[in-house]
Protein backbone atom coordinates (compact mmCIF):
# COMPACT_ATOMS: atom_id res chain seq x y z
CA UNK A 1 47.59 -1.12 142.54
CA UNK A 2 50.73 -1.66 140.58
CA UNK A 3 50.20 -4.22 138.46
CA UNK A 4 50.24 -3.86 134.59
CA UNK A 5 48.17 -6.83 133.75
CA UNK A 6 45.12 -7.41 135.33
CA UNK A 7 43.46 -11.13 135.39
CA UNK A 8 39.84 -10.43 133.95
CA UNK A 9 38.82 -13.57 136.25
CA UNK A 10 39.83 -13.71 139.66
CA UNK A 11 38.88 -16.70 141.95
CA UNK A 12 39.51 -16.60 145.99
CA UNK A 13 39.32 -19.40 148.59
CA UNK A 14 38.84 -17.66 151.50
CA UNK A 15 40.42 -19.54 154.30
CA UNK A 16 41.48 -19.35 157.81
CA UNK A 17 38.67 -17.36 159.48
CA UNK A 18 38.59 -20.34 162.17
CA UNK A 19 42.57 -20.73 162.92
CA UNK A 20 42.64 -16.77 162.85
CA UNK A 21 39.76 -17.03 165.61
CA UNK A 22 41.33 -19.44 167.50
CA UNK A 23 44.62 -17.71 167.71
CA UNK A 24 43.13 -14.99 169.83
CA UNK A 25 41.38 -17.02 172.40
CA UNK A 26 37.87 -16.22 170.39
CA UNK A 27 35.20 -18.40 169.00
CA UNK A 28 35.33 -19.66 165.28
CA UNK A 29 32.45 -17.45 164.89
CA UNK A 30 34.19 -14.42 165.46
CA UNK A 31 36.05 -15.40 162.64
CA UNK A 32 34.21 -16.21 159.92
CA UNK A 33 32.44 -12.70 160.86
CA UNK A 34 35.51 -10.76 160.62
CA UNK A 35 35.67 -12.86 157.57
CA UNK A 36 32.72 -11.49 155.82
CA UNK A 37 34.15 -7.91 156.65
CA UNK A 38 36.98 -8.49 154.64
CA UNK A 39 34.98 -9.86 151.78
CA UNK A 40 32.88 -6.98 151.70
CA UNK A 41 35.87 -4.77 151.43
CA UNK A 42 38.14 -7.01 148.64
CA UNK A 43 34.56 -7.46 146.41
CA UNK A 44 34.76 -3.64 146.72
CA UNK A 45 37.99 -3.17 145.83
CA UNK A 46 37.89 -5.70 142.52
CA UNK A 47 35.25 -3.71 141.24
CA UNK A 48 36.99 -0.45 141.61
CA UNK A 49 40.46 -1.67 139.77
CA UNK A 50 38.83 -3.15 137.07
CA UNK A 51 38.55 -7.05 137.66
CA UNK A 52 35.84 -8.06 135.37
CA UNK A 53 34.87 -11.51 137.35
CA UNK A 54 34.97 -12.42 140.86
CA UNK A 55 34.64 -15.99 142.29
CA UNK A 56 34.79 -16.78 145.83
CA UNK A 57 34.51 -19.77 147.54
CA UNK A 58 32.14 -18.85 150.32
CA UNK A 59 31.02 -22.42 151.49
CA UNK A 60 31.78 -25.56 150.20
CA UNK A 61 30.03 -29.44 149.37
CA UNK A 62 32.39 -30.57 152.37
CA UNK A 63 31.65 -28.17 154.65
CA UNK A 64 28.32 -29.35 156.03
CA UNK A 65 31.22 -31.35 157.94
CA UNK A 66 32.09 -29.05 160.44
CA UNK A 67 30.29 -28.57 163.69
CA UNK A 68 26.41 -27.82 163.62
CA UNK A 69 26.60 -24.07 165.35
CA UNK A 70 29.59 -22.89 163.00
CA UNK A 71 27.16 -24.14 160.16
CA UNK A 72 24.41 -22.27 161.14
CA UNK A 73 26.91 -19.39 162.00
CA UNK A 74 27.75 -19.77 158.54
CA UNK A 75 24.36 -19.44 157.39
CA UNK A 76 23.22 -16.81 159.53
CA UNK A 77 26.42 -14.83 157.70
CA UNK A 78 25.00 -15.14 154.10
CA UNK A 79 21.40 -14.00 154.97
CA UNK A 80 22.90 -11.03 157.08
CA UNK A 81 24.93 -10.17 153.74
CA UNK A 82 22.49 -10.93 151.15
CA UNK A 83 20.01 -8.45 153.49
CA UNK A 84 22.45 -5.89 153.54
CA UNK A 85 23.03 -6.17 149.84
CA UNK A 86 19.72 -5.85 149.07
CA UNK A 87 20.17 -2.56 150.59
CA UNK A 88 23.29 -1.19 150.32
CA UNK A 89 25.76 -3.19 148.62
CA UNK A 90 24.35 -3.17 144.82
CA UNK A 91 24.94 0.36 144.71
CA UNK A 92 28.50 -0.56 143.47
CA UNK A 93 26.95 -1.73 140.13
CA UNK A 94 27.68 -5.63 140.71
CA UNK A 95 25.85 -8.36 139.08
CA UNK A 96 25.95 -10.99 141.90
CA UNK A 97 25.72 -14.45 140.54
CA UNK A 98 25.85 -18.22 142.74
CA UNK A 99 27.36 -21.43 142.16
CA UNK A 100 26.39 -24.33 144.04
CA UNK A 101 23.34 -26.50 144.59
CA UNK A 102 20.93 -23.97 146.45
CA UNK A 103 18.18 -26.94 147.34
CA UNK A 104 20.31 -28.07 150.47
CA UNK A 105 19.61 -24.25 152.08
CA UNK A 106 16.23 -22.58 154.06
CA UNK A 107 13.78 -20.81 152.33
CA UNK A 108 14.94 -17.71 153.38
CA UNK A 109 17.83 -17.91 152.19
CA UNK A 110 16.91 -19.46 148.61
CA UNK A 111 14.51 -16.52 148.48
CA UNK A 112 17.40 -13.83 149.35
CA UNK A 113 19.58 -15.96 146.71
CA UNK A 114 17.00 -15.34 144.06
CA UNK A 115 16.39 -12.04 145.20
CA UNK A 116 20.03 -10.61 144.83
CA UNK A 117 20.48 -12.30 141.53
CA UNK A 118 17.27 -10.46 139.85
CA UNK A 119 17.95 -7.61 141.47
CA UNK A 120 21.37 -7.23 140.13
CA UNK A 121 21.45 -8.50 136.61
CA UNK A 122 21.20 -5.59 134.73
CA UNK A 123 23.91 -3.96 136.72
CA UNK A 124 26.83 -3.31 134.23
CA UNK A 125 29.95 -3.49 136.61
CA UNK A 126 32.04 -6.73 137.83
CA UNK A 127 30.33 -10.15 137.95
CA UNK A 128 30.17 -11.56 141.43
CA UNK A 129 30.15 -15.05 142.10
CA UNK A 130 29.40 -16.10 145.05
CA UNK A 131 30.04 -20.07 145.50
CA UNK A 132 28.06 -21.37 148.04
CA UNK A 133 27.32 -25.31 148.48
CA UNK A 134 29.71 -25.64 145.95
CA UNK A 135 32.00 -28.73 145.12
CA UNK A 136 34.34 -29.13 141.55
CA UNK A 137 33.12 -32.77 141.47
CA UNK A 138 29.94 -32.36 141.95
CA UNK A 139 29.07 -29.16 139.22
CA UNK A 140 31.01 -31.76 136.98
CA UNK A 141 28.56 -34.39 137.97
CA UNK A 142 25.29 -32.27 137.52
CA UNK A 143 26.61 -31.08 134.24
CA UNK A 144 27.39 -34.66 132.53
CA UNK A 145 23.68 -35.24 133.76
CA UNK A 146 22.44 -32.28 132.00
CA UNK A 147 24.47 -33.98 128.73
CA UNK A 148 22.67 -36.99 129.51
CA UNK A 149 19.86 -35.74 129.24
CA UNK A 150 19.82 -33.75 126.29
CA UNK A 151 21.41 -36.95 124.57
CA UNK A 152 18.20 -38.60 125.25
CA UNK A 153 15.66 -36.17 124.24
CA UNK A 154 17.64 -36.06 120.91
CA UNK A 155 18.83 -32.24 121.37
CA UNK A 156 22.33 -33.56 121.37
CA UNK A 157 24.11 -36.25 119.06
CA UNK A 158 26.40 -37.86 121.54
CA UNK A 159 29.51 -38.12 118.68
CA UNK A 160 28.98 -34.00 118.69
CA UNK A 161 29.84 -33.37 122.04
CA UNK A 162 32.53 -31.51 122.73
CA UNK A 163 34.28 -29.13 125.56
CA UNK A 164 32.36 -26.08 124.53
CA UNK A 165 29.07 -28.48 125.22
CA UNK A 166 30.26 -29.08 128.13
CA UNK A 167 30.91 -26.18 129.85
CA UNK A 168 27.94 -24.71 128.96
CA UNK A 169 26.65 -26.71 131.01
CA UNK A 170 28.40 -25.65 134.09
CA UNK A 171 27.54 -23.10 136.50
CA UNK A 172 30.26 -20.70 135.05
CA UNK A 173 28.28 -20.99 131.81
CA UNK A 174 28.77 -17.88 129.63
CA UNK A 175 31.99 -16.88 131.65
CA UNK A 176 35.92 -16.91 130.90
CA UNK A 177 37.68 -19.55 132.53
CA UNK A 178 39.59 -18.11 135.95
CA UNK A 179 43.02 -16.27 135.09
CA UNK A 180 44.01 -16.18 138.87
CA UNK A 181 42.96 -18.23 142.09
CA UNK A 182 44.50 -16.96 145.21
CA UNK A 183 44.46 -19.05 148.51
CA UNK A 184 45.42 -17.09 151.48
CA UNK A 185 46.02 -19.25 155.12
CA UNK A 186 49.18 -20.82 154.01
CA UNK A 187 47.41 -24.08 152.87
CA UNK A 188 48.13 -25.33 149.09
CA UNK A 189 45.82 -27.05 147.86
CA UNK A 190 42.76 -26.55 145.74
CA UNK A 191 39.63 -28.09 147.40
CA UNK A 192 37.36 -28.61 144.96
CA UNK A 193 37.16 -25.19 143.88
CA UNK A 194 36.64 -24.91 139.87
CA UNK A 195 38.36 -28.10 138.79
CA UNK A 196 37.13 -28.02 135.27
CA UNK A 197 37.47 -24.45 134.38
CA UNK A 198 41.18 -23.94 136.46
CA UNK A 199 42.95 -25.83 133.74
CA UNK A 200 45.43 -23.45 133.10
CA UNK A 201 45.02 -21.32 136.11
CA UNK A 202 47.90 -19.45 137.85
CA UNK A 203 47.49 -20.17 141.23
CA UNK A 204 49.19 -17.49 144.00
CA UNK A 205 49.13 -19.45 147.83
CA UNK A 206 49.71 -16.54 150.34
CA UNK A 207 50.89 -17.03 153.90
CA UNK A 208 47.80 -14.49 155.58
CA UNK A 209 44.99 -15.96 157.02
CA UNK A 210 41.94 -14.46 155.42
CA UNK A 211 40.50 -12.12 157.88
CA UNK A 212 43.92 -10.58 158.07
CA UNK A 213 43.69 -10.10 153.96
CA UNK A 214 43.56 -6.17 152.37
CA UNK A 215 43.39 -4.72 149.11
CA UNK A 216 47.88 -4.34 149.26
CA UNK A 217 47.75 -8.22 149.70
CA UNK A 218 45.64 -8.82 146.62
CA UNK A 219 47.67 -6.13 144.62
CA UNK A 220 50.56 -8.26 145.62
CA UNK A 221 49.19 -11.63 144.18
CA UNK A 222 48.42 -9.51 141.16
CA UNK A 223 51.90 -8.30 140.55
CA UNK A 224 52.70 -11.59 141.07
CA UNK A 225 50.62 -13.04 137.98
CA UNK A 226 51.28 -10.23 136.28
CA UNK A 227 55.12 -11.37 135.90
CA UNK A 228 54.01 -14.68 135.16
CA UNK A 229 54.39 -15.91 131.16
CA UNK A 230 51.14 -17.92 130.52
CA UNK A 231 51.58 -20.43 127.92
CA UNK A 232 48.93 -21.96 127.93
CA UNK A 233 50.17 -25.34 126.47
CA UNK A 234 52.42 -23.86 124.24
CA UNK A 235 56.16 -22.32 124.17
């Protein structure tokens, strides 16, 4: 890992497990699982180098979309990981944390959810996030409701709100704002991932379908912010 300046907040979208699939005659499935692989091993890897906070976007608002068996694929995914975490993976001293509205999922995996996240708070290592039924718009949504309602119970003066207020209200509550979001899979965009705290985000877009992602590729991107001059605003 050569670069000098790390991002304490890193945010991934993982994409491309399906077109990566689909390239070699195999089912989407076989994607997204080779998929979860490589997240196992880049999660790993942040920890080990020194990245501080982790956020990847592991299933989004939107993607109840897509066809019924790559859902449940999907799900069947998390509780396989969150199982084997339970197990294995908190030996690497990560706090796992979750974004998202967990009411839409099974019981099973609610209770794996809650699980992992008492499990692993008092681990002292990197803070995993793990964004799952997540949407930008809608964690925006649920947290002007949470204003709302403070503002009526008389907690809150409304003329005293301010950004701070706000995003402690959010599901990154407590955390720094992302430095870095990579998007491997060639696509440039930034669906719905963050919106409120990627403000002044560097953004890397990397021609690599996920599944094909390894640790070089992130040290890459991070050479890459490294040499960019964050102004934040200013000159």
């Amino acid at each position: 890992m050569t670069a000098k300046i790390l991002p304490v907040h890193v945010g991934i979208i993982m994409d491309g497990n399906g077109r990566w699939a689909q390239k070699r005659g195999m089912p989407r499935s076989a994607g997204h699982a080779a998929g979860a692989a490589v997240f196992k091993t880049i999660v790993r890897y942040c920890n080990q180098i020194g990245i501080r906070y982790l956020t990847i976007y592991a299933f989004s608002t939107e993607n109840w979309k897509r066809p019924q068996n790559e859902v449940l694929t999907l799900i069947k995914l998390f509780k396989q990981y969150l199982s084997d975490a339970l197990t294995n993976f908190l030996d690497e001293n990560i706090q796992v944390r979750f974004l998202g509205d967990e009411t839409a999922f099974d019981p099973r995996l609610r209770e794996l959810i809650d699980e992992t996240v008492r499990v692993s708070k008092d681990k002292t290592g990197m803070v995993l996030n793990i964004a799952l039924n997540y949407g930008g718009r809608a964690e925006i949504v649920q947290a002007a409701k949470a204003l709302v309602r403070d503002v009526q119970n008389g907690t809150l003066p409304p003329d005293e709100i301010g950004e701070e207020d706000f995003a402690r209200r959010l599901y990154t509550a407590g955390q720094p704002d992302p430095d870095l979001i990579i998007r491997p899979s060639g696509e440039q965009r930034i669906s719905n991932f963050l919106l409120w705290q990627s403000a002044y985000t560097e953004y890397i877009f990397m021609d690599i379908l996920w599944p094909d992602f390894k640790p070089n590729d992130l040290d890459r991107a991070l050479d890459l912010y490294a040499a960019r001059n964050r102004r934040f605003g200013g000159i």
